[in-house]
Protein backbone atom coordinates (compact mmCIF):
# COMPACT_ATOMS: atom_id res chain seq x y z
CA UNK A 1 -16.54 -48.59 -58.20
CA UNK A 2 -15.64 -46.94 -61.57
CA UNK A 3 -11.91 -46.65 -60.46
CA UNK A 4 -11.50 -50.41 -59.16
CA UNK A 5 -13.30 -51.13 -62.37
CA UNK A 6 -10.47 -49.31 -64.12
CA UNK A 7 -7.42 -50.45 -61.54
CA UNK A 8 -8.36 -54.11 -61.72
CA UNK A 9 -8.75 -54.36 -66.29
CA UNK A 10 -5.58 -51.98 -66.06
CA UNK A 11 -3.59 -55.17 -64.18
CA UNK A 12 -5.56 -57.90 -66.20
CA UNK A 13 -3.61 -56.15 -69.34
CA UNK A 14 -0.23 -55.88 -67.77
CA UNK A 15 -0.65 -59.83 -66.83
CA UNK A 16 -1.39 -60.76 -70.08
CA UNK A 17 1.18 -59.00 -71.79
CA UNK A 18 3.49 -60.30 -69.01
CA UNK A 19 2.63 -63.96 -69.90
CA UNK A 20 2.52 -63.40 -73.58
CA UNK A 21 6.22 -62.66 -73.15
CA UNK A 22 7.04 -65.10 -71.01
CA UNK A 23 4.76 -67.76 -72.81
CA UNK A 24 7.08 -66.09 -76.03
CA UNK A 25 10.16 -67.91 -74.66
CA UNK A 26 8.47 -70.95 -73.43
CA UNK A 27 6.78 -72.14 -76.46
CA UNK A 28 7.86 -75.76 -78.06
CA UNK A 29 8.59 -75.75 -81.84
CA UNK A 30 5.08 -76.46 -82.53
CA UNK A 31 3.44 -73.80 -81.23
CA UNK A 32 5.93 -70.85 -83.01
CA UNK A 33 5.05 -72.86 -86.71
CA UNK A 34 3.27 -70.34 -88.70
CA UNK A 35 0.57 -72.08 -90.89
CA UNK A 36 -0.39 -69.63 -92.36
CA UNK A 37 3.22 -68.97 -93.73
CA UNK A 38 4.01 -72.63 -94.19
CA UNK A 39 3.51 -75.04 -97.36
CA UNK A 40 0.98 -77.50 -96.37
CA UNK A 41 1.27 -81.30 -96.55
CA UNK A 42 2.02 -81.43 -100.58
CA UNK A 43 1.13 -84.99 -100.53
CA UNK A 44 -2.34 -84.33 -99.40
CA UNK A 45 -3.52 -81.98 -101.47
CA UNK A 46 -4.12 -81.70 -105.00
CA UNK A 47 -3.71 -77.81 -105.44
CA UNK A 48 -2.04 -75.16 -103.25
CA UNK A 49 -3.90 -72.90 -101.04
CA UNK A 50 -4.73 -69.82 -102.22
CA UNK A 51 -2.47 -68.21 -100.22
CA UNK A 52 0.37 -68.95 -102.29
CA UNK A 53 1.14 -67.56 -106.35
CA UNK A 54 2.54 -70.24 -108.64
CA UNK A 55 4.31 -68.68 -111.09
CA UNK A 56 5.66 -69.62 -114.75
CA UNK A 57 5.92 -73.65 -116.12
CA UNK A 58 5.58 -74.16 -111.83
CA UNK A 59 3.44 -77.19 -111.46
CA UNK A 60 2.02 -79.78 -108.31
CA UNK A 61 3.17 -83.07 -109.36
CA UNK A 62 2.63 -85.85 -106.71
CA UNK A 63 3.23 -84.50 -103.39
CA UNK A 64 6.23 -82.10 -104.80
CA UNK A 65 6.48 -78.33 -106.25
CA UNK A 66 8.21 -78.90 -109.57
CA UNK A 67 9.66 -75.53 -110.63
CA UNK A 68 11.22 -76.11 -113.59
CA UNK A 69 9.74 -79.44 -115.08
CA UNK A 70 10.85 -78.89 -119.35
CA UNK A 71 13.74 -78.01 -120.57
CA UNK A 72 14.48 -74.41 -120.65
CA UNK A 73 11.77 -74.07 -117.66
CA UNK A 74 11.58 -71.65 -115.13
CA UNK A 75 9.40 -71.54 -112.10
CA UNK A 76 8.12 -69.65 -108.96
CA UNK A 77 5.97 -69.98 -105.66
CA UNK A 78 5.75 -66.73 -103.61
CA UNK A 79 3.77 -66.27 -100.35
CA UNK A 80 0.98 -64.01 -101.03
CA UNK A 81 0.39 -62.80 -97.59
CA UNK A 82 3.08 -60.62 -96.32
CA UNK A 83 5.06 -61.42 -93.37
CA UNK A 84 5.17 -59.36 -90.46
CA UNK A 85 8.78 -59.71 -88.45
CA UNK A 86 9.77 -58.56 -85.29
CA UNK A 87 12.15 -60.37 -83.12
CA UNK A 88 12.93 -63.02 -85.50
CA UNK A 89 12.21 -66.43 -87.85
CA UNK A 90 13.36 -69.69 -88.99
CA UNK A 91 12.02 -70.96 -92.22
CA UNK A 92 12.85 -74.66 -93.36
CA UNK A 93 13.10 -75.31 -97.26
CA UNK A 94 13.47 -79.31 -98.65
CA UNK A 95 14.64 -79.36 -101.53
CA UNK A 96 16.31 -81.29 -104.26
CA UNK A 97 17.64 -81.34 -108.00
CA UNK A 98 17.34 -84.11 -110.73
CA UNK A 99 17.69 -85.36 -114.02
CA UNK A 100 20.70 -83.29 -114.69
CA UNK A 101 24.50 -82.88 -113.21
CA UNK A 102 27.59 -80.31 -113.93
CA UNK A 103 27.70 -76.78 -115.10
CA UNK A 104 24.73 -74.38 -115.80
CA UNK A 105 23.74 -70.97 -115.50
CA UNK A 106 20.92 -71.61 -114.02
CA UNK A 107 19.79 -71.99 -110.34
CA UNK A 108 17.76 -72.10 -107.42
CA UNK A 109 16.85 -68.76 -105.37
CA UNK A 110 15.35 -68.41 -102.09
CA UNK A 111 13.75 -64.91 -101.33
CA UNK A 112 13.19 -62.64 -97.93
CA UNK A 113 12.68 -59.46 -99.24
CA UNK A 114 10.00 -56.46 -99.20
CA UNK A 115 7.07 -56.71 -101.00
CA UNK A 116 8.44 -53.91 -103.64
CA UNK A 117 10.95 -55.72 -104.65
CA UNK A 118 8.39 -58.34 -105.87
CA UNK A 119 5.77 -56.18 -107.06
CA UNK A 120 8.04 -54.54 -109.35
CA UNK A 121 7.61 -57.09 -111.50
CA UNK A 122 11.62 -57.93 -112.41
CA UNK A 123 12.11 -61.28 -113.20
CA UNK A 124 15.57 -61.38 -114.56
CA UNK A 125 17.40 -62.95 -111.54
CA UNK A 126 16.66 -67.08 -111.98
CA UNK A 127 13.19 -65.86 -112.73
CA UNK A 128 13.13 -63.21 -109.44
CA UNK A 129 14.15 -60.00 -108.78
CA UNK A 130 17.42 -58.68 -110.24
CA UNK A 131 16.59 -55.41 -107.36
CA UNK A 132 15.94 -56.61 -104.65
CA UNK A 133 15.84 -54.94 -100.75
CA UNK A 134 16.20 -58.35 -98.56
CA UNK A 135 17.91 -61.67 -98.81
CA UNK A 136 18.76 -64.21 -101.67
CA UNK A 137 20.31 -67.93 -101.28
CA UNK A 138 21.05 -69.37 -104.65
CA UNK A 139 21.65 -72.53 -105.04
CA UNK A 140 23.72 -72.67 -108.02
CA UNK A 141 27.07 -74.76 -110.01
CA UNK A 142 28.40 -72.03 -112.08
CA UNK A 143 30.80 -70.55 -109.77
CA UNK A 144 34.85 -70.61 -109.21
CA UNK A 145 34.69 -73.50 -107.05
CA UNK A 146 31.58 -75.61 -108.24
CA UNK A 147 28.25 -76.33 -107.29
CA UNK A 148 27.73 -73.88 -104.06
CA UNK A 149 25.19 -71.97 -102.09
CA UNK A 150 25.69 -68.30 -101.78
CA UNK A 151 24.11 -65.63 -99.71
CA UNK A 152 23.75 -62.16 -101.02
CA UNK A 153 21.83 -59.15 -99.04
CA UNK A 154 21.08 -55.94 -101.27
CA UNK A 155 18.81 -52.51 -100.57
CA UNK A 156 17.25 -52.50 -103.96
CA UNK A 157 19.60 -49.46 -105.34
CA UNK A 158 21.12 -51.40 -107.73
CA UNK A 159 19.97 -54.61 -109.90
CA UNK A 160 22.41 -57.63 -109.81
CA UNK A 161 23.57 -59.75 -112.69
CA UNK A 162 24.34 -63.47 -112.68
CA UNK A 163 28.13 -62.69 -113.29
CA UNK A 164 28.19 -60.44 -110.14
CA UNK A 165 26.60 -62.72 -107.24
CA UNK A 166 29.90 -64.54 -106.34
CA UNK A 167 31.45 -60.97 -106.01
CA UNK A 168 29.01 -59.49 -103.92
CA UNK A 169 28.50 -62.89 -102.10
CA UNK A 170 29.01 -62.29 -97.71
CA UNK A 171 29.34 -65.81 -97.12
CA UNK A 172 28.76 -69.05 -99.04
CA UNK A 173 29.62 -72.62 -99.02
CA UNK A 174 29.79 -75.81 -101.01
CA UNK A 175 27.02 -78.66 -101.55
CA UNK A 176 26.40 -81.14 -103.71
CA UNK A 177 22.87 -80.97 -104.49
CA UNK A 178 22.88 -82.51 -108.28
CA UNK A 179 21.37 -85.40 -108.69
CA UNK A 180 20.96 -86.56 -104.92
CA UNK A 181 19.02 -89.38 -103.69
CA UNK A 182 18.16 -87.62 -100.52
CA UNK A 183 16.84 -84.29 -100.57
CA UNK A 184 18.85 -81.10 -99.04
CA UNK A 185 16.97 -79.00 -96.20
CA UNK A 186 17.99 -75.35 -95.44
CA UNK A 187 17.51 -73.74 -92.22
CA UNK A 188 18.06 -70.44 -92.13
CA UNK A 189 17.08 -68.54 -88.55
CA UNK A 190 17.42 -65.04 -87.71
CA UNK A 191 17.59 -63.76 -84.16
CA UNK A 192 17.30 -59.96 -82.90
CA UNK A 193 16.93 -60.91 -79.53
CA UNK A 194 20.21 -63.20 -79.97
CA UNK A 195 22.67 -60.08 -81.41
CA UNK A 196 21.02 -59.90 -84.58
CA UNK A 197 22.13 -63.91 -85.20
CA UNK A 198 21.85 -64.53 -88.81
CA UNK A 199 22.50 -68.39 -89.25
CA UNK A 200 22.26 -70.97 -92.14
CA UNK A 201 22.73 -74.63 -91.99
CA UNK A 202 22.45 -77.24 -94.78
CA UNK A 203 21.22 -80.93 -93.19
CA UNK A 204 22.18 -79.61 -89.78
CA UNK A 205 25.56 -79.03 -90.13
CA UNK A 206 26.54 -74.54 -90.45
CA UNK A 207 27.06 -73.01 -93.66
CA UNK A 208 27.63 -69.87 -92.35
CA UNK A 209 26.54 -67.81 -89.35
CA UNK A 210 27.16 -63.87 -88.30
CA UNK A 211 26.04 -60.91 -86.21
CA UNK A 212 27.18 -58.30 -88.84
CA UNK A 213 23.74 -58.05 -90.67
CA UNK A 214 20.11 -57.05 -89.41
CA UNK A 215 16.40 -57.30 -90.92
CA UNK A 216 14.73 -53.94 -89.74
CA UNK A 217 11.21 -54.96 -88.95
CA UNK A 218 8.72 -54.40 -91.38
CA UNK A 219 6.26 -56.56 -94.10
CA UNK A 220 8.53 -59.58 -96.11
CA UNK A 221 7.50 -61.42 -98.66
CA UNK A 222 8.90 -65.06 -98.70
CA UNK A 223 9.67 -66.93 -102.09
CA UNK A 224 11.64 -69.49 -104.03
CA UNK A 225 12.21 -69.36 -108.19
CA UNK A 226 14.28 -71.41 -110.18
CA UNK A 227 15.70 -70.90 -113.77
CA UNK A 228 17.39 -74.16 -115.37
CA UNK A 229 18.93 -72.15 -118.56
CA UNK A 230 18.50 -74.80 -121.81
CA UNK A 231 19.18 -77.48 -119.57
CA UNK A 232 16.49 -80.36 -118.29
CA UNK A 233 17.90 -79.64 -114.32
CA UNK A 234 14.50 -80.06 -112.52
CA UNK A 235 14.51 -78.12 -109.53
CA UNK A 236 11.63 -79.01 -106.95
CA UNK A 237 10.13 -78.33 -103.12
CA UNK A 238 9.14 -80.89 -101.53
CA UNK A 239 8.36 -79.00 -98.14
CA UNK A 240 8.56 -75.55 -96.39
CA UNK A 241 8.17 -74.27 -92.68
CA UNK A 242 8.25 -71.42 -91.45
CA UNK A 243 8.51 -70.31 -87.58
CA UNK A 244 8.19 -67.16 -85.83
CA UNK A 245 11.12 -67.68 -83.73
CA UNK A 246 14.26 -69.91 -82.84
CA UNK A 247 13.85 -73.43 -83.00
CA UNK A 248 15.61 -76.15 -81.06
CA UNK A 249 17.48 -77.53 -84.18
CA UNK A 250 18.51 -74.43 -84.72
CA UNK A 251 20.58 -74.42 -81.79
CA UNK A 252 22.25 -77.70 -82.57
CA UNK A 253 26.28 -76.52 -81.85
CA UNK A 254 28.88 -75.85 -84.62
CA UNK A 255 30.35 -79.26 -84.54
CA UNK A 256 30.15 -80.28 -87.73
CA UNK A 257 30.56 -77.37 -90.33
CA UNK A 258 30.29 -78.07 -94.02
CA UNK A 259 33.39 -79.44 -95.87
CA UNK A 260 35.27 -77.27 -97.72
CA UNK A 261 37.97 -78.53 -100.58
CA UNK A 262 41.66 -77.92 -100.15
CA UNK A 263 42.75 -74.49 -102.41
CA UNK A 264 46.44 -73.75 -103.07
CA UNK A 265 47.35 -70.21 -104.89
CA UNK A 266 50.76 -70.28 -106.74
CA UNK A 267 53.08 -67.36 -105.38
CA UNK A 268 56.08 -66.25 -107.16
CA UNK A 269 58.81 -64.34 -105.00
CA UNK A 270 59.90 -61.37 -107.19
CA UNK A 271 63.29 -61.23 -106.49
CA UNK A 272 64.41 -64.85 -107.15
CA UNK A 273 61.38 -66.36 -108.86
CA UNK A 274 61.00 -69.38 -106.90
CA UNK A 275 57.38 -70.49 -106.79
CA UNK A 276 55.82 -71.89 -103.84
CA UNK A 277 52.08 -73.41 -103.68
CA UNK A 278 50.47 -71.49 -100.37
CA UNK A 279 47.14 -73.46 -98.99
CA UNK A 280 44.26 -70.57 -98.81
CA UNK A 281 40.88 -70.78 -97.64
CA UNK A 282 38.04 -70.70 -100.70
CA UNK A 283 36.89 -67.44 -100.48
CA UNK A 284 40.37 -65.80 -100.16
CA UNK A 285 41.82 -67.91 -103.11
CA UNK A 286 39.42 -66.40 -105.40
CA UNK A 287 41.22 -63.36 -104.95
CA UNK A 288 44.80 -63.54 -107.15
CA UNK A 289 46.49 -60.81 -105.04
CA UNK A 290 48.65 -61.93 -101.95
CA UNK A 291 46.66 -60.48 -98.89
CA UNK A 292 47.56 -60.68 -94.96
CA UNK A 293 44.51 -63.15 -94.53
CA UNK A 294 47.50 -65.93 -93.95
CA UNK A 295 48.67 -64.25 -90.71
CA UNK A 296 45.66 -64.05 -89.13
CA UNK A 297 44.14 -67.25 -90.21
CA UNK A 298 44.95 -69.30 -87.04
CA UNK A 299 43.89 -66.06 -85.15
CA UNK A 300 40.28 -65.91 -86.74
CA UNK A 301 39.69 -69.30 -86.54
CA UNK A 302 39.58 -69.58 -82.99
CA UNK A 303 37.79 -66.77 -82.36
CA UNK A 304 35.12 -67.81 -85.02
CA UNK A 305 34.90 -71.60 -82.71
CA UNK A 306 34.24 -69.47 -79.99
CA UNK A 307 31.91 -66.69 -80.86
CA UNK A 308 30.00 -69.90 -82.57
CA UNK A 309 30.31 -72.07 -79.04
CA UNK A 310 32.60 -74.43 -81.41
CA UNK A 311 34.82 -74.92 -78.52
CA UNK A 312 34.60 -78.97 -78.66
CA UNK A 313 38.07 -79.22 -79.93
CA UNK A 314 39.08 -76.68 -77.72
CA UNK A 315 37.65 -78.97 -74.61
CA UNK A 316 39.67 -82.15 -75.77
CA UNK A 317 42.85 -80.23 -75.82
CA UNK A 318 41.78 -78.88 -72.45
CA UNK A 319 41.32 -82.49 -71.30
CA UNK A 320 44.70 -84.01 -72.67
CA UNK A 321 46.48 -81.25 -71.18
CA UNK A 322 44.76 -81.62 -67.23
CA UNK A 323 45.08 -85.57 -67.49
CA UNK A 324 49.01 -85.39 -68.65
CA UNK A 325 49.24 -82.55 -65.42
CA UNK A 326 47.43 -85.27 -63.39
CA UNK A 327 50.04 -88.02 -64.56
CA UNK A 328 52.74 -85.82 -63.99
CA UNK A 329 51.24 -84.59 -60.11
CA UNK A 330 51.25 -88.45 -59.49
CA UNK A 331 54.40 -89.11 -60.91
CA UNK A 332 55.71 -86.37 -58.60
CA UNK A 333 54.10 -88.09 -55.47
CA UNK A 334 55.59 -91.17 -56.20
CA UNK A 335 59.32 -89.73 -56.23
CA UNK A 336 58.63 -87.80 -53.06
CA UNK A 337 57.20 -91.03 -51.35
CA UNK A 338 59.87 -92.85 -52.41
CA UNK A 339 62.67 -90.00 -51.40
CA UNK A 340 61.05 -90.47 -47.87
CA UNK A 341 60.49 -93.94 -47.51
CA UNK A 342 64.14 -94.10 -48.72
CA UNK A 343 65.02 -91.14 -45.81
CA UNK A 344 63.13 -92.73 -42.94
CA UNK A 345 64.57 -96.73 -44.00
CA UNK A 346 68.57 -95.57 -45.12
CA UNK A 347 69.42 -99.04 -43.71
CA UNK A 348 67.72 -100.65 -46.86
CA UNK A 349 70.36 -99.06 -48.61
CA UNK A 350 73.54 -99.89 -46.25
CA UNK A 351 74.69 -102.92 -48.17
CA UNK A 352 74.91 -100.46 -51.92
CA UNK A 353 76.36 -97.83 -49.39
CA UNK A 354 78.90 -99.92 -48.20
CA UNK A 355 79.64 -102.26 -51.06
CA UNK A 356 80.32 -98.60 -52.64
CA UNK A 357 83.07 -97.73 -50.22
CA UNK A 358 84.64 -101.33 -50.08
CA UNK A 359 85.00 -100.73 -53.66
CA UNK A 360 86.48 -97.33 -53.83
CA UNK A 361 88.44 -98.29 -51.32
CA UNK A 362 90.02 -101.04 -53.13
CA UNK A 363 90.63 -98.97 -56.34
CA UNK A 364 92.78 -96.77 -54.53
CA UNK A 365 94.48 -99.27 -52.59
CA UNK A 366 95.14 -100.76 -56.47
CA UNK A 367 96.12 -97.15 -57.36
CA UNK A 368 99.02 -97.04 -54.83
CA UNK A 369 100.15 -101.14 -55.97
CA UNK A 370 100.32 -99.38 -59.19
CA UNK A 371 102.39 -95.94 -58.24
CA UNK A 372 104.68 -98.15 -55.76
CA UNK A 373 105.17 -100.66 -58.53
CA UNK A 374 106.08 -98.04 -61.60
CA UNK A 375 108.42 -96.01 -59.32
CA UNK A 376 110.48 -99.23 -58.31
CA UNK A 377 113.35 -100.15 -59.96
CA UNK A 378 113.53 -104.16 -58.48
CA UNK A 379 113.39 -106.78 -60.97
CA UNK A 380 110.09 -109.45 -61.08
CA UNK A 381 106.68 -109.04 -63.26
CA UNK A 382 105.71 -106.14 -65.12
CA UNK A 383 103.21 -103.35 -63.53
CA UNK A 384 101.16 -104.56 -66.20
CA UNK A 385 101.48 -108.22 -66.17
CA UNK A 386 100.60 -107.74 -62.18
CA UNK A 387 97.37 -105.25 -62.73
CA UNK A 388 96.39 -107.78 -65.42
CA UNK A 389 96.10 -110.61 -62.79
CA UNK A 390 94.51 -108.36 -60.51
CA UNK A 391 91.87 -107.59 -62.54
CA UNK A 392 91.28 -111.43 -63.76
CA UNK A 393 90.47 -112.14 -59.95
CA UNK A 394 88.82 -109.02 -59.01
CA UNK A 395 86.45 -108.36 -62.13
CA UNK A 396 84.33 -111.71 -61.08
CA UNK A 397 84.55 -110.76 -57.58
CA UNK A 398 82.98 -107.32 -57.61
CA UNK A 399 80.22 -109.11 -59.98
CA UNK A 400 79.38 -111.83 -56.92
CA UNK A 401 78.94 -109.61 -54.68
CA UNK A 402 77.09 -106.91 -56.65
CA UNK A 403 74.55 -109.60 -57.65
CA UNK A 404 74.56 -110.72 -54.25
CA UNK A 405 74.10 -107.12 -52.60
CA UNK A 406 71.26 -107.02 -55.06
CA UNK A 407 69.58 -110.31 -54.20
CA UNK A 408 70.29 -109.15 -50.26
CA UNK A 409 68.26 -106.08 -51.18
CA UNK A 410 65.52 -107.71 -53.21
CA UNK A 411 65.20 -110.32 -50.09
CA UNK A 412 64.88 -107.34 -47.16
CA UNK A 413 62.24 -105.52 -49.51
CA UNK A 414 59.78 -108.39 -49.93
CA UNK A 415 60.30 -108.90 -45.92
CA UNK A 416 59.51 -105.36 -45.23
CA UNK A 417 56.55 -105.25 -47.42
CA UNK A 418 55.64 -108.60 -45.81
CA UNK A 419 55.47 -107.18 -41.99
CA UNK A 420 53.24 -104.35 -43.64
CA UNK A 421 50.75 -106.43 -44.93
């Protein structure tokens, strides 16, 4: 009894881990939101749970996080409780920026990283850590090519300065955030189970998205500061989610990726000095040196499209190719039906056929007149006084009866078609 006591718990436990994997896979968006993770409902409450640490001139102002609210502000909300990752996340930020528009040096920062890297109490970064072992998005208009939003991954070795981000930047893109009358969401997801899928998308369209990096499992703490440097730039949240897992709108294809402007680098040949303007993509136009990025631009293109599934263009080309091939297959049909209609019917043809020869036959025959006329020496007319007649009676001739082989023709097609039908 003891051992089918211990057989039958021992394959309760393998079921239920079995379904807890497959129930893993099978669970609707709802289900893989973390509340305990997530901001609640800001416009129902009147203070934040006490699972979350308001930091600095950070304030609840109706149904919004205002992080910077004054001028010269700066503001933080960090998740207290740590979060656990294994396989992967997706966490949701809304977000939006008002009552100022252009330069600064200030920004907005979204945080993954250990809890060390928060506990260390550094606050230099737009008011988070300048070392930092995890992830930082800042939302920012003080770089090269204007108001942006960068992603930078660092292992806490060495602190990072403002100046330095754009440098150490793997992949960024432009927004317009300023001054909005909607607010911006960020998704960013992270996959193991998918290849170590690292993706970000701003209002559903990609920002970026690679394989190259990996979150080793472990404790995270999730944050978002904000620093508006002398200005009155009010940075606020008005919602965050976060899942333990992929989401559906996270799998929404590359279609639309976000627009980038149109960059052109100056390049002086050094032997005659002629100057040409080259088009470059952002990020390798904030290099000044000439690098071989131009021959393999084409090249990397397509295989980013299809290592993102971005094949859509891909599939139209596809398309317009097979339906010209199907135009030209019919095409092709046509002339062979034709070819044998004209094989098996020839007679449809006798009156050309024979017109043809009549024809030929009399342009030789007028050939000879000619020769015989040249080589005799008898007075009359002139060869060409003669040839000239000729041709005055002929010429309207051989048009009657072309236009009446043709009409002949027409007249025994419509007769044939006629008995067919």
């Amino acid at each position: 009894m003891k051992l089918t006591h211990i057989v039958s718990n021992a394959l309760l436990l393998i079921g239920s881990v079995v379904n807890a994997h497959g129930s893993e896979s099978s669970k609707n968006d709802n289900e893989k939101l973390n509340a305990d993770i997530s901001l609640p409902d800001l416009l129902s409450v009147n203070k934040l749970p006490s699972n979350w640490i308001v930091g600095e001139d950070a304030n609840l102002e109706q149904g919004r996080m205002v992080l910077t609210p004054n001028k010269a502000s700066k503001g933080s909300l960090w998740q207290r409780n740590n979060y656990k990752l294994k396989n992967g996340f997706t966490v949701e930020w809304t977000f939006r920026s008002v009552e100022f528009s252009g330069k600064s040096e200030g920004g907005l920062a979204f945080w993954i990283v250990n809890p060390a890297s928060y506990k260390n109490n550094d606050k230099k970064l737009y008011d988070g850590p300048s070392k930092f072992d995890g992830l930082q998005l800042l939302v920012d208009n003080n770089g090269k090519l204007g108001s942006s939003i960068s992603a930078q991954f660092s292992d806490g070795s060495v602190a990072l300065k403002k100046q330095d981000i754009y440098d150490k930047s793997f992949a960024s893109c432009l927004m317009g955030y300023q001054q909005s009358s909607v607010p911006s969401t960020a998704r960013l997801t992270y996959s193991r189970e998918d290849d170590n899928l690292l993706k970000l998308q701003i209002d559903n369209r990609v920002c970026f998205q690679t394989r190259k990096a990996q979150f080793p499992q472990g404790d995270y703490m999730i944050g978002v500061t904000a620093d508006n440097a002398q200005t009155t730039e009010s940075f606020e949240i008005l919602k965050m989610q976060f899942y333990d897992g992929v989401i559906q709108d996270s799998l929404i294809p590359n279609v639309h990726s976000m627009a980038q402007p149109r960059v052109y680098t100056k390049v002086v040949d050094k032997n005659t000095g002629q100057e040409t303007l080259l088009e470059k993509e952002a990020f390798d136009a904030q290099s000044d040196k000439f690098s071989n990025y131009d021959l393999f631009k084409k090249l990397d293109r397509l295989e980013g499209k299809v290592l993102a599934n971005d094949i859509v263009s891909l599939d139209k080309k596809l398309d317009e190719i097979l339906s010209v091939q199907e135009e030209l297959i019919k095409y092709v049909a046509q002339l062979v039906m034709q070819k044998q209609d004209s094989e098996g019917g020839s007679e449809n043809f006798a009156d050309f056929i024979s017109m043809n020869e009549k024809l030929e036959k009399m342009l030789r025959e007028q050939e000879k007149v000619r020769e015989t006329t040249r080589s005799s020496s008898q007075a009359g007319p002139h060869v060409d006084e003669i040839a000239s007649k000729l041709a005055v009676w002929l010429l309207p001739l051989m048009v009657i009866m072309l236009i009446m082989a043709y009409y002949t023709f027409r007249i025994r097609q419509e007769i044939v078609k006629t008995k067919l039908l």
